[in-house]
PDB file of N, CA and C in Angstrom:
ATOM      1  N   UNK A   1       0.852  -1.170   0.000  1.00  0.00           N
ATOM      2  CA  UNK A   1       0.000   0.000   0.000  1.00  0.00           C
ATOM      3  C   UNK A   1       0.902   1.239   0.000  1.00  0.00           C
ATOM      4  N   UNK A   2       0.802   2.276  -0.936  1.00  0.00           N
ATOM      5  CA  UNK A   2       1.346   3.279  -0.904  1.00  0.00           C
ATOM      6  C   UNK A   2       1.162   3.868  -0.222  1.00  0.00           C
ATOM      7  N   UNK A   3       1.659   5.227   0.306  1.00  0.00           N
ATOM      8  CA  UNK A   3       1.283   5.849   1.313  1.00  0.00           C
ATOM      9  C   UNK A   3       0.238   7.090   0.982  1.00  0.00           C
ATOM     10  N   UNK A   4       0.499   7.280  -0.445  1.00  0.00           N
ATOM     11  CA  UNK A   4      -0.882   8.265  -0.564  1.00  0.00           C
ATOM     12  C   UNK A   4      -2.844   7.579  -0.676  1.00  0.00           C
ATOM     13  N   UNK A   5      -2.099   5.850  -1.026  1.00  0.00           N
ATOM     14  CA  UNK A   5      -3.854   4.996  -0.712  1.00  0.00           C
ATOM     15  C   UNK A   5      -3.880   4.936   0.973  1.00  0.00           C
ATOM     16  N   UNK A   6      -2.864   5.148   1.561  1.00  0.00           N
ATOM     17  CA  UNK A   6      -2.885   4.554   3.113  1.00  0.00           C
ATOM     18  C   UNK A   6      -3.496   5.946   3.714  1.00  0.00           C
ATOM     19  N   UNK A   7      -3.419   7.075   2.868  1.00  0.00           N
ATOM     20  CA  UNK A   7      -3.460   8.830   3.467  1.00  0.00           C
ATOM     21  C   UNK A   7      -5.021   9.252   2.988  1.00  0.00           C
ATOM     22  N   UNK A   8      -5.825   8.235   1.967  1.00  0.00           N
ATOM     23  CA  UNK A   8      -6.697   8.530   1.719  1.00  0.00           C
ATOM     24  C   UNK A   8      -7.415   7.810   2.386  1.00  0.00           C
ATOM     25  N   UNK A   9      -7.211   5.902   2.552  1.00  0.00           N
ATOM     26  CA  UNK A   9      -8.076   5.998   3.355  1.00  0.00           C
ATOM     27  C   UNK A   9      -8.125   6.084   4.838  1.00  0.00           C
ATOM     28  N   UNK A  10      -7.018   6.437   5.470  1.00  0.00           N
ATOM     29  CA  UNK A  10      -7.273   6.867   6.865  1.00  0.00           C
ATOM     30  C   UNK A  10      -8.060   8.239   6.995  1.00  0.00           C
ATOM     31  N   UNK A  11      -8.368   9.275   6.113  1.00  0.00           N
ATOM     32  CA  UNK A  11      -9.423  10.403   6.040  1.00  0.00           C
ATOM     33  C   UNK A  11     -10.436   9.758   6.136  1.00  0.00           C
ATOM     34  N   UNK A  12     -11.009   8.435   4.859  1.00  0.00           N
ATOM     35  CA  UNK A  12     -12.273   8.466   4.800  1.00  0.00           C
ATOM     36  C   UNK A  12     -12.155   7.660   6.456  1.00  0.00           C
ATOM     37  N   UNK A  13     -11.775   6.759   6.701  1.00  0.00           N
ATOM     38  CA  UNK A  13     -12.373   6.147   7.760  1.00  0.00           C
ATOM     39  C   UNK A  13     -12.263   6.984   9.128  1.00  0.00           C
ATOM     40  N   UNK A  14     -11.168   7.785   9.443  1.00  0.00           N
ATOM     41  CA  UNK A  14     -11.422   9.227  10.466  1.00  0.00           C
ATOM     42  C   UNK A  14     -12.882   9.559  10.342  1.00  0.00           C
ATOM     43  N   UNK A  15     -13.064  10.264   9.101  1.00  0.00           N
ATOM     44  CA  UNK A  15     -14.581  11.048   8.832  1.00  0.00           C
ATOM     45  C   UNK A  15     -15.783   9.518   8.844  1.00  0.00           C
ATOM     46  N   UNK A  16     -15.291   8.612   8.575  1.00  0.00           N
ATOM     47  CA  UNK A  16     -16.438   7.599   9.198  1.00  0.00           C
ATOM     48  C   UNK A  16     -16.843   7.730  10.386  1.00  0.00           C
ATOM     49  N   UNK A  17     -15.688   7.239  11.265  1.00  0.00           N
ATOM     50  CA  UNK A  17     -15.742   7.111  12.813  1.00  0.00           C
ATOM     51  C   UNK A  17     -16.096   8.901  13.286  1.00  0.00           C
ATOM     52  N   UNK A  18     -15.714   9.810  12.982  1.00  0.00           N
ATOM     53  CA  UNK A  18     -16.605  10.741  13.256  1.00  0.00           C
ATOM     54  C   UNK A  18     -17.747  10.759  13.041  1.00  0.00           C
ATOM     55  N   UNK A  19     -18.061  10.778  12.198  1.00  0.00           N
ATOM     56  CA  UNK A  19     -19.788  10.617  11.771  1.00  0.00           C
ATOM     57  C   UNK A  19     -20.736   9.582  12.537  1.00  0.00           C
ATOM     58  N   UNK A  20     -20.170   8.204  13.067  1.00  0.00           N
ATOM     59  CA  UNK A  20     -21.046   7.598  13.719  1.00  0.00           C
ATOM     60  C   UNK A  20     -20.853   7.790  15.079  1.00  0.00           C
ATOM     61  N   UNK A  21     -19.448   8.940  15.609  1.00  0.00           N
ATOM     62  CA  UNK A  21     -19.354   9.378  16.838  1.00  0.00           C
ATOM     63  C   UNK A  21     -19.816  10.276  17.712  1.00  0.00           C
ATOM     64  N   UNK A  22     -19.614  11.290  17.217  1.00  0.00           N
ATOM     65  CA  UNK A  22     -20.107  12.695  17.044  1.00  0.00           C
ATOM     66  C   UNK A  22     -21.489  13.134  16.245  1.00  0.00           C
ATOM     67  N   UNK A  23     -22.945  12.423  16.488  1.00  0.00           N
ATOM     68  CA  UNK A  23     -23.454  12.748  15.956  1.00  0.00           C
ATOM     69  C   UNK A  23     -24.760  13.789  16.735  1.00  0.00           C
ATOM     70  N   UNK A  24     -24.427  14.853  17.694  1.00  0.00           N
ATOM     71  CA  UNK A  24     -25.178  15.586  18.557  1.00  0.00           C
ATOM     72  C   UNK A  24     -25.225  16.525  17.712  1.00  0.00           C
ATOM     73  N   UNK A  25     -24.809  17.670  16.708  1.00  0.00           N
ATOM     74  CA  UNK A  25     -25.098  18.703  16.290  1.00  0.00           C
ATOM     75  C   UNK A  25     -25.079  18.225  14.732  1.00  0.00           C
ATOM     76  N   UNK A  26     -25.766  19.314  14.086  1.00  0.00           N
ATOM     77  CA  UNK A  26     -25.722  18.830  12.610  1.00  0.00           C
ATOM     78  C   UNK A  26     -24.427  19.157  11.735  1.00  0.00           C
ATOM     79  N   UNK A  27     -24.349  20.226  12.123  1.00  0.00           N
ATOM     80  CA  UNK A  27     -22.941  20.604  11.499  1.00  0.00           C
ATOM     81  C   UNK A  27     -21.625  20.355  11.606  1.00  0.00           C
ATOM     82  N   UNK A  28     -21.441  19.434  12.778  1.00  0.00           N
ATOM     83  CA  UNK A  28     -20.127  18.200  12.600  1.00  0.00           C
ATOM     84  C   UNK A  28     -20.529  17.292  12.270  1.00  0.00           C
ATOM     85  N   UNK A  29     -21.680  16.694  11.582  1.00  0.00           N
ATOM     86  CA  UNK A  29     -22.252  15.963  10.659  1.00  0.00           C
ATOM     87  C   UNK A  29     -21.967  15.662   9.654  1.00  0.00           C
ATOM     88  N   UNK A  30     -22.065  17.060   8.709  1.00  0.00           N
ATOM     89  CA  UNK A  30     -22.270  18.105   7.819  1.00  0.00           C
ATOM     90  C   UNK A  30     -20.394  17.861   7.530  1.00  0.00           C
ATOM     91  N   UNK A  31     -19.946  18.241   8.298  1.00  0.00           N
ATOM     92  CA  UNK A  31     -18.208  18.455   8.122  1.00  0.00           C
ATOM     93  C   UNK A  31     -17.795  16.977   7.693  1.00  0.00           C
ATOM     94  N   UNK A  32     -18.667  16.294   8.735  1.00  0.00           N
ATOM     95  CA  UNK A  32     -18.204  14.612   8.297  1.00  0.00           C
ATOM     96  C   UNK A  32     -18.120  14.042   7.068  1.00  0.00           C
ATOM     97  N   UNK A  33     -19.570  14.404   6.677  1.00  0.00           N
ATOM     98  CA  UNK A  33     -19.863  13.744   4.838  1.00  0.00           C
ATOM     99  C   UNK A  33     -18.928  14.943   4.347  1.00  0.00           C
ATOM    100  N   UNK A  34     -18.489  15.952   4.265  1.00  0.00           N
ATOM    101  CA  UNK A  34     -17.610  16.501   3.675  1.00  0.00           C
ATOM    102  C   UNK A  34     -16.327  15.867   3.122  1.00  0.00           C
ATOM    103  N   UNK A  35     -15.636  15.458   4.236  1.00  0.00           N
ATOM    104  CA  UNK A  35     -14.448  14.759   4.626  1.00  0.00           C
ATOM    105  C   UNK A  35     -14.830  13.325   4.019  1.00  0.00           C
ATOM    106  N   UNK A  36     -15.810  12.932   3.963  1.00  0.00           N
ATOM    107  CA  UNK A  36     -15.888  11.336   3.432  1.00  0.00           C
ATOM    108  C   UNK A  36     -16.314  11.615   1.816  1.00  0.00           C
ATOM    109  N   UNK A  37     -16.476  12.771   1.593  1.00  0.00           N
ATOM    110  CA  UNK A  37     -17.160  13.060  -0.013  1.00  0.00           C
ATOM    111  C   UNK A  37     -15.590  14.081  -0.606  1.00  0.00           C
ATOM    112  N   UNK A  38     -14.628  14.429   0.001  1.00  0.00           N
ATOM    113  CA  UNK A  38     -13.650  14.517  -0.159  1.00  0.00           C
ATOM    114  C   UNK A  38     -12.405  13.817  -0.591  1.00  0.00           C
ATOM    115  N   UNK A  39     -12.461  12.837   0.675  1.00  0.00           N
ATOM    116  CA  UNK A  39     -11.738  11.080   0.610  1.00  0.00           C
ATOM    117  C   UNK A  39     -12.026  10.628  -0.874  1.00  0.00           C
ATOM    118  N   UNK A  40     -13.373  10.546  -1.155  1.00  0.00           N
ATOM    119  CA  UNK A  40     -13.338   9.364  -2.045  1.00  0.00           C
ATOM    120  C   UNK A  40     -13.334  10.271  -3.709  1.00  0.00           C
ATOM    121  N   UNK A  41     -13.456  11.417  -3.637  1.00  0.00           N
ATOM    122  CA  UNK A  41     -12.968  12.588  -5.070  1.00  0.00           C
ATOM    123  C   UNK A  41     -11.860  12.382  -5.126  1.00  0.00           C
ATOM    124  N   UNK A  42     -10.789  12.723  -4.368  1.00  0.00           N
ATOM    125  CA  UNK A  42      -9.715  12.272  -4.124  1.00  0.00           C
ATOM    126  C   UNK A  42      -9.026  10.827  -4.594  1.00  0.00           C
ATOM    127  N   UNK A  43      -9.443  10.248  -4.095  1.00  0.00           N
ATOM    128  CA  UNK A  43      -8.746   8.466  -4.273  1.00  0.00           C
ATOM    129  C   UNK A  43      -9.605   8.074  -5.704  1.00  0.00           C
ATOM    130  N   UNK A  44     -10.791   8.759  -6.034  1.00  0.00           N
ATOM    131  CA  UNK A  44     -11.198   8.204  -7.665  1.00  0.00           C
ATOM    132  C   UNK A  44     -10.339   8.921  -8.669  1.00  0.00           C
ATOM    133  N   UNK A  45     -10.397  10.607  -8.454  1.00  0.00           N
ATOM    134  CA  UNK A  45      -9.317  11.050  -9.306  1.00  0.00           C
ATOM    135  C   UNK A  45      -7.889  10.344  -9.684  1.00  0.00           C
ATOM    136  N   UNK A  46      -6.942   9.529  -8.494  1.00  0.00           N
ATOM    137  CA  UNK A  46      -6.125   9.042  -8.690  1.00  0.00           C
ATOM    138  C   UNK A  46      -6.116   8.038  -9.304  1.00  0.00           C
ATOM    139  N   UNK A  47      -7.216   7.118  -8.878  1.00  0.00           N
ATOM    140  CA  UNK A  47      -7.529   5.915  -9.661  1.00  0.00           C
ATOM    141  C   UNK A  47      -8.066   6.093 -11.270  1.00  0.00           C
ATOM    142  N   UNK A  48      -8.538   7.475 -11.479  1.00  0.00           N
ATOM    143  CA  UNK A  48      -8.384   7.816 -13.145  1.00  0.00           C
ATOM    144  C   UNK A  48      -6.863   7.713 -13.641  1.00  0.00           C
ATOM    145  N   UNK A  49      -6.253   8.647 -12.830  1.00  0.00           N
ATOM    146  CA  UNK A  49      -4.633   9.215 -13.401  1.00  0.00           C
ATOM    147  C   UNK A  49      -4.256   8.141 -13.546  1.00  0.00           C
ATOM    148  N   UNK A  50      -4.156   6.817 -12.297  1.00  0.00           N
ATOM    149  CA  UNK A  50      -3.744   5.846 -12.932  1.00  0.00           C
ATOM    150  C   UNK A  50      -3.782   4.739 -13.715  1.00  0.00           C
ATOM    151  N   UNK A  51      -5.297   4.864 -14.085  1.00  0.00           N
ATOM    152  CA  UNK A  51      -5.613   4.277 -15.583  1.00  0.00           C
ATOM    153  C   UNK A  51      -4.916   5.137 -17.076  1.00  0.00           C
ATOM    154  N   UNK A  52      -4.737   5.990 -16.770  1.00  0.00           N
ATOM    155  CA  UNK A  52      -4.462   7.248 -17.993  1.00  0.00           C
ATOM    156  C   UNK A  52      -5.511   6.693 -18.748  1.00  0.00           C
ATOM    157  N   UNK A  53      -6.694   6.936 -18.504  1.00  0.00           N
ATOM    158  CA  UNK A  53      -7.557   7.055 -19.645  1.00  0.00           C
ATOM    159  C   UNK A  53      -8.609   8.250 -19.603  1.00  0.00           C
ATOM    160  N   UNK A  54      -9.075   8.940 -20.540  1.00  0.00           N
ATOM    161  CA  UNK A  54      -9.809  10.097 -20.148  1.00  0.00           C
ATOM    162  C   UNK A  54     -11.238   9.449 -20.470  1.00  0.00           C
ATOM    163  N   UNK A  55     -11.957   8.183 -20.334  1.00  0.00           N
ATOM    164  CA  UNK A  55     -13.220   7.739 -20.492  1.00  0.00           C
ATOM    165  C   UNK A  55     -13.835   7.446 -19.064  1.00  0.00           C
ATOM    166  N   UNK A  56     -12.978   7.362 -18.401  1.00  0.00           N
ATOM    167  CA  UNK A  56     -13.374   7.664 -16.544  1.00  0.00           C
ATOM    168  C   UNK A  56     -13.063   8.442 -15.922  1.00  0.00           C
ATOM    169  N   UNK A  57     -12.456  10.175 -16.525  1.00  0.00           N
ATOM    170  CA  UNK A  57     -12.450  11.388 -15.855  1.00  0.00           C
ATOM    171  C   UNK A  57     -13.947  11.825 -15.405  1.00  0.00           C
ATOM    172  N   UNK A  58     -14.671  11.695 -16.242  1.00  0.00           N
ATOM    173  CA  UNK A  58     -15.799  12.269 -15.944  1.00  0.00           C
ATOM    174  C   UNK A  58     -16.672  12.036 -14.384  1.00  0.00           C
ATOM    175  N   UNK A  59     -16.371  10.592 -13.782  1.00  0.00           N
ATOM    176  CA  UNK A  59     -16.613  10.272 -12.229  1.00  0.00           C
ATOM    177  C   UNK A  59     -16.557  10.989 -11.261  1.00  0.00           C
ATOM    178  N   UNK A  60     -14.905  11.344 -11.370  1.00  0.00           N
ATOM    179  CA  UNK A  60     -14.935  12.904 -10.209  1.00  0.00           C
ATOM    180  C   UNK A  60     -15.527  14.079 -10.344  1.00  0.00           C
ATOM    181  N   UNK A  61     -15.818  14.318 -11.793  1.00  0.00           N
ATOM    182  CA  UNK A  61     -16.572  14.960 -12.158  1.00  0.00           C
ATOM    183  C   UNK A  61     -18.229  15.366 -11.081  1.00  0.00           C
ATOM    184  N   UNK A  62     -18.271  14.425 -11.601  1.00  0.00           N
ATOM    185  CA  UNK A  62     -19.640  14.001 -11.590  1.00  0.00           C
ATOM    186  C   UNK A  62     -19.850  14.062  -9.548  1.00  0.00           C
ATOM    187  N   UNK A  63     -18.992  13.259  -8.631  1.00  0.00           N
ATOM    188  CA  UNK A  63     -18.613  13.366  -7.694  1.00  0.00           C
ATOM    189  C   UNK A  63     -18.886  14.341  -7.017  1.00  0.00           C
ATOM    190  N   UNK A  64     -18.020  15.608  -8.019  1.00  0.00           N
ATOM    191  CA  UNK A  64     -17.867  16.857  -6.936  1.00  0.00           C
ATOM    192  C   UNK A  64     -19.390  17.345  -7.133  1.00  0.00           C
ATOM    193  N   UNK A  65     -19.826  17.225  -8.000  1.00  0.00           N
ATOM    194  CA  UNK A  65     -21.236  18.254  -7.992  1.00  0.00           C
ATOM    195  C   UNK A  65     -21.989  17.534  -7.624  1.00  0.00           C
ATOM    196  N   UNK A  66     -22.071  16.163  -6.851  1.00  0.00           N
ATOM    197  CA  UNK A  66     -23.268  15.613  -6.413  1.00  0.00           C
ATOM    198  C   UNK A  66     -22.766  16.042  -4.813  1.00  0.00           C
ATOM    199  N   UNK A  67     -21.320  16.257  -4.775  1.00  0.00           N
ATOM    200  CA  UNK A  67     -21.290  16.530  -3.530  1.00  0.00           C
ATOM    201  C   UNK A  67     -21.287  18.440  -3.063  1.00  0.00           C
ATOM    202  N   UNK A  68     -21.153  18.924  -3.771  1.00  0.00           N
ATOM    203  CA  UNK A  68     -21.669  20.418  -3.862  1.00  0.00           C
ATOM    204  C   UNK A  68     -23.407  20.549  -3.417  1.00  0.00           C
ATOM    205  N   UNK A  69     -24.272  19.795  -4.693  1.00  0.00           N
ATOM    206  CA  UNK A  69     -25.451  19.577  -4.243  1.00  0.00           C
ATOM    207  C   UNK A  69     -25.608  19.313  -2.478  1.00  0.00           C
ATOM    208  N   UNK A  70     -25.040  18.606  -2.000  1.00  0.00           N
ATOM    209  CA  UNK A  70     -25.510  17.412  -1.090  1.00  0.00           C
ATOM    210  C   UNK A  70     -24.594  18.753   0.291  1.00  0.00           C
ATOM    211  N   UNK A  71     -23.684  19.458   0.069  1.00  0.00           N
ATOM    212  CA  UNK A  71     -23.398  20.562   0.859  1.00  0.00           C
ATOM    213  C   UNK A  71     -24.638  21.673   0.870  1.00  0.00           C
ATOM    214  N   UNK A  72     -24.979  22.319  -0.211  1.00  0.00           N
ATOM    215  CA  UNK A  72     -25.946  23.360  -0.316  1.00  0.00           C
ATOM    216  C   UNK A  72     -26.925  22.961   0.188  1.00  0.00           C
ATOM    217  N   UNK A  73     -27.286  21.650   0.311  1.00  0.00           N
ATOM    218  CA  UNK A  73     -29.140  21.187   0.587  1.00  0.00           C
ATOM    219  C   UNK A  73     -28.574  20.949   2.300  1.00  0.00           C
ATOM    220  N   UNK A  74     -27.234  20.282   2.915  1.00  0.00           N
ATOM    221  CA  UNK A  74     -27.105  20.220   4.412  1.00  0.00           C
ATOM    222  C   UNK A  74     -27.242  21.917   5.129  1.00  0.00           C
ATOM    223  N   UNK A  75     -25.993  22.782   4.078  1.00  0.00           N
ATOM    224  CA  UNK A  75     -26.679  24.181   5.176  1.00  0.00           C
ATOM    225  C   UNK A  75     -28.179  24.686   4.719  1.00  0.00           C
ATOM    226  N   UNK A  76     -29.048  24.449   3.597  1.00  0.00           N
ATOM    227  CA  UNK A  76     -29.950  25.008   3.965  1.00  0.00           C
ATOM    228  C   UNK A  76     -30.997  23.821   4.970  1.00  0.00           C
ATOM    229  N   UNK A  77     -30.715  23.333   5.219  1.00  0.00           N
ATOM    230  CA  UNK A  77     -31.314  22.090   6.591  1.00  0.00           C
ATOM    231  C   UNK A  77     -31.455  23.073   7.608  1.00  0.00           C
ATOM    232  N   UNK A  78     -29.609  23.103   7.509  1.00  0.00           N
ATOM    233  CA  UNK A  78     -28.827  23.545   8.999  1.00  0.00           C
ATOM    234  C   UNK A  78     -29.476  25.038   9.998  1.00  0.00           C
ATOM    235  N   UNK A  79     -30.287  25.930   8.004  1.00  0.00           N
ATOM    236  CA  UNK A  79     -30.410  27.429   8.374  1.00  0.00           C
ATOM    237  C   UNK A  79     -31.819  27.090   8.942  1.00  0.00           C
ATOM    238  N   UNK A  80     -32.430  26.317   8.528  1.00  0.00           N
ATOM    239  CA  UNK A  80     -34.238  26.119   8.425  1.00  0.00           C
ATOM    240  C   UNK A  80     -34.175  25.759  10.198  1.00  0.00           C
ATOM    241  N   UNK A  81     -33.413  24.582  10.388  1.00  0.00           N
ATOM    242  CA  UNK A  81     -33.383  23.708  11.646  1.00  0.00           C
ATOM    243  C   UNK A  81     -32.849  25.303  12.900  1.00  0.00           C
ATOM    244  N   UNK A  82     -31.832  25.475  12.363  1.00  0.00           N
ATOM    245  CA  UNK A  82     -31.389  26.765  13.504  1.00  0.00           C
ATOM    246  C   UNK A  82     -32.318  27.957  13.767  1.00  0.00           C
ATOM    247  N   UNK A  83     -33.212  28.382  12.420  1.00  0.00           N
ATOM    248  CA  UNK A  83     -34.264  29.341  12.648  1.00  0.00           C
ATOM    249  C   UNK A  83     -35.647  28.631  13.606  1.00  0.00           C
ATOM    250  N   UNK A  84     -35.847  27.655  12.883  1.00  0.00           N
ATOM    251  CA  UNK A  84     -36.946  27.277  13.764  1.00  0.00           C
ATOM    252  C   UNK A  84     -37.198  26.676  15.375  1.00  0.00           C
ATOM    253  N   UNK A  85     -35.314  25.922  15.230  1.00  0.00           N
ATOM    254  CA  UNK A  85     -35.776  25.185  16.927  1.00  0.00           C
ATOM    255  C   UNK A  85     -34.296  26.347  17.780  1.00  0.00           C
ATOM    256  N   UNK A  86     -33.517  27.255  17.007  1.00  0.00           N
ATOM    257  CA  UNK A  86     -33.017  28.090  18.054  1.00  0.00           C
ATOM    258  C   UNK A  86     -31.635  26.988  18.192  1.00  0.00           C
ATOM    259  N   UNK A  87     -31.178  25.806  17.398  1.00  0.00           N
ATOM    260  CA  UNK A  87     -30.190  25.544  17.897  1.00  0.00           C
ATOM    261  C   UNK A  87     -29.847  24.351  16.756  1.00  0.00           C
ATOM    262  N   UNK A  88     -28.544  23.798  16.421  1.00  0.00           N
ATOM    263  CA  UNK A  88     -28.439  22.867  15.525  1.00  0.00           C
ATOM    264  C   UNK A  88     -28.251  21.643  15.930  1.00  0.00           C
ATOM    265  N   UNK A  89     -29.006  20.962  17.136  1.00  0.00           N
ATOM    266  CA  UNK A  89     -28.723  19.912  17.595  1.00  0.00           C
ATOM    267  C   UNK A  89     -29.730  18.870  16.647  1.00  0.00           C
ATOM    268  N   UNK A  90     -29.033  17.445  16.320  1.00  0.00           N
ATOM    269  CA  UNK A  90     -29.337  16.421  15.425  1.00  0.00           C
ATOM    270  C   UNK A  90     -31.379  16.082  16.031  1.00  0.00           C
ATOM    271  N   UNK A  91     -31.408  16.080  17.170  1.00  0.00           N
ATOM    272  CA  UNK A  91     -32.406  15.483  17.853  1.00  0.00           C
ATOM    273  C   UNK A  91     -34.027  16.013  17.798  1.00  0.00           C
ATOM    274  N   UNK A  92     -33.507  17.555  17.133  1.00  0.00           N
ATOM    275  CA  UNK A  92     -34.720  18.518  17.024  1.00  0.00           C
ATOM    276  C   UNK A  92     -35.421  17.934  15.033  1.00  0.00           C
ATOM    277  N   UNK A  93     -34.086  17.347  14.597  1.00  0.00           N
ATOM    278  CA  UNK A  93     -34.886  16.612  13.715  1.00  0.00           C
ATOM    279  C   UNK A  93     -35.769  15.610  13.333  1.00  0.00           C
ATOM    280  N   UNK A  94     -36.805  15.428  14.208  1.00  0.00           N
ATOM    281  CA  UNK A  94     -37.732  14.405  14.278  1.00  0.00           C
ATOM    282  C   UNK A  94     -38.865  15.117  13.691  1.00  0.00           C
ATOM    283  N   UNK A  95     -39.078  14.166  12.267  1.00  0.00           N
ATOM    284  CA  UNK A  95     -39.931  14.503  11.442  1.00  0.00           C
ATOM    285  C   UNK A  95     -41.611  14.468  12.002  1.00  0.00           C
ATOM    286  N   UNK A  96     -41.650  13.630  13.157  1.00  0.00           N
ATOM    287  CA  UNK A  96     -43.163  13.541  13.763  1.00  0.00           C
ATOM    288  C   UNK A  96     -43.293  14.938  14.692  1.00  0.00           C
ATOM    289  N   UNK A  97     -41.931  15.385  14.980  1.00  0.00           N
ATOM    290  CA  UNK A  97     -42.344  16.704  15.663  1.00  0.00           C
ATOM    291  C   UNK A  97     -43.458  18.079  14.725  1.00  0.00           C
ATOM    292  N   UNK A  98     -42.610  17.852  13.104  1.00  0.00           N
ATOM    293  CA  UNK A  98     -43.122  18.658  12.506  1.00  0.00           C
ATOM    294  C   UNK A  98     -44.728  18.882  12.277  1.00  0.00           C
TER     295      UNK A  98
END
């Protein structure tokens, strides 16, 4: 194992084990899937370069803007959840409250 596959996946699995650790506020949540939607842009881009083929560039592509999407739709959660319950804790999201 090289040390840049050993550097990628000790991020994603850090931002794993955060995510199923730390899950009281939304926005170290939020940071988590970042870091795990980071990890794996990362380690696919390389795994293009080292095909050298440009018929599977398009993945990371594709990657970053599902993960752009998937940022813009967590803070507007984050703004809706903080205006309405006064705080960004995970627990105020219970859809039967609504």
């Amino acid at each position: 194992m090289t040390p840049m596959n050993f550097s990628i996946y000790s991020a994603f699995m850090i931002s794993l084990t955060g995510l199923t650790l730390h899950r009281t506020h939304l926005l170290s949540a939020l940071i988590c899937l970042e870091g795990l939607m980071l990890s794996l842009f990362t380690g696919l881009t390389l795994w293009c370069l080292q095909m050298e083929s440009m018929l599977p560039s398009i993945s990371p592509m594709t990657l970053l803007t599902m993960s752009a999407c998937e940022a813009g739709t967590g803070l507007a959660i984050l703004i809706a959840t903080t205006r309405n319950y006064g705080s960004d804790l995970m627990q105020n999201l219970n859809l039967l409250k609504c």
